[in-house]
Protein backbone atom coordinates (compact mmCIF):
# COMPACT_ATOMS: atom_id res chain seq x y z
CA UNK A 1 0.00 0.00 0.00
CA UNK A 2 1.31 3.62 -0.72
CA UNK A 3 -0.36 6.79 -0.49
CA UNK A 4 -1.20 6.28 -4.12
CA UNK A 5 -3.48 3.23 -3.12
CA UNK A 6 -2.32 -0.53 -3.97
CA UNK A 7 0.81 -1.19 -5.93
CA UNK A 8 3.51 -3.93 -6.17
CA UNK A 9 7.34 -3.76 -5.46
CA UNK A 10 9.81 -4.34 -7.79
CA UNK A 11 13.18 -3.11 -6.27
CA UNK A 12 14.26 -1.50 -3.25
CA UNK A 13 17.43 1.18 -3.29
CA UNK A 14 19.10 1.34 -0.07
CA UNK A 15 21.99 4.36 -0.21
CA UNK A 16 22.89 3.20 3.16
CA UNK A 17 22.60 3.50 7.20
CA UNK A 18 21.93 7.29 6.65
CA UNK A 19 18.80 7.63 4.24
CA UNK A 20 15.56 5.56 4.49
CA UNK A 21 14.93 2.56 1.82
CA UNK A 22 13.07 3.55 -1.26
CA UNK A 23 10.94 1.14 -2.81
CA UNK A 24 10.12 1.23 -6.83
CA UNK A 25 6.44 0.05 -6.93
CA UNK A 26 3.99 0.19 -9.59
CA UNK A 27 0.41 1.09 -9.19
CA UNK A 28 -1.95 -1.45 -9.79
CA UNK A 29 -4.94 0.73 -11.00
CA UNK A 30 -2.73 3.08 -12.85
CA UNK A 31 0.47 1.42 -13.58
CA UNK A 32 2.59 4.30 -13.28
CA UNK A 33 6.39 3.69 -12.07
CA UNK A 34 6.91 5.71 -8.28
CA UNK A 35 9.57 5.82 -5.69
CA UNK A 36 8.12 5.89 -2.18
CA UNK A 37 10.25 6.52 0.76
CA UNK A 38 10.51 3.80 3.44
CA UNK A 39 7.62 5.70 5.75
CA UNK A 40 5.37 6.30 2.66
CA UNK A 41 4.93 1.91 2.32
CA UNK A 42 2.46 -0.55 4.24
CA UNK A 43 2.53 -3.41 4.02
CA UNK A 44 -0.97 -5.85 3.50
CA UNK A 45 -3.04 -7.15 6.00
CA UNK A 46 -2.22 -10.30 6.64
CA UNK A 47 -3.83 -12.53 9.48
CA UNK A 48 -1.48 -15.53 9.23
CA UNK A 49 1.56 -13.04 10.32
CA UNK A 50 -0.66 -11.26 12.78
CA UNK A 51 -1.06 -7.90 11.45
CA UNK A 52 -4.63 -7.29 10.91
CA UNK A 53 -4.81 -3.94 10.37
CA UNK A 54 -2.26 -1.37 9.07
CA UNK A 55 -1.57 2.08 9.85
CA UNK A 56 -2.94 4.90 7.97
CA UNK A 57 -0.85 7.48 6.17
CA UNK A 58 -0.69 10.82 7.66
CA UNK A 59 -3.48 13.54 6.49
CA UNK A 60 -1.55 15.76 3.46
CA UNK A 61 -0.02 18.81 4.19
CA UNK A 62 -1.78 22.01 3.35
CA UNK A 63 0.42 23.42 0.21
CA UNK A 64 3.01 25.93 0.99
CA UNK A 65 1.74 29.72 0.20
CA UNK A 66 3.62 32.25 -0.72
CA UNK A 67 4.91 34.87 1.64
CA UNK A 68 4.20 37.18 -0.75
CA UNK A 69 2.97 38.19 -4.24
CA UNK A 70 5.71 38.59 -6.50
């Protein structure tokens, strides 16, 4: 799961200890190709590995406004 909806994984990049995993997925209902940053992933439910339930992604960010008009 990613906060575009369901999608499968094809690779992970890992740059190392410093930076979070990113995973390459590809939407299922759209097919487009994104790169999702280790907290941006769930994984399925799944009752034989006892998770029933996962967590749901944050609420987006209001867009940044400008601090003036230009």
């Amino acid at each position: 799961m990613t906060p575009k909806g369901e999608a499968l994984a094809h690779f992970v990049i890992d740059y190392g200890p410093e930076f979070d995993l990113l995973w390459v997925c590809f939407q299922d209902e759209t097919g487009e190709c994104w790169t999702w940053s280790n907290p941006d992933v769930r994984g399925p439910k799944n009752t034989t590995m006892h998770r029933p339930n996962i967590s749901p992604f944050p609420a987006a960010a209001a867009p940044a406004k400008p601090m003036r008009q230009v």
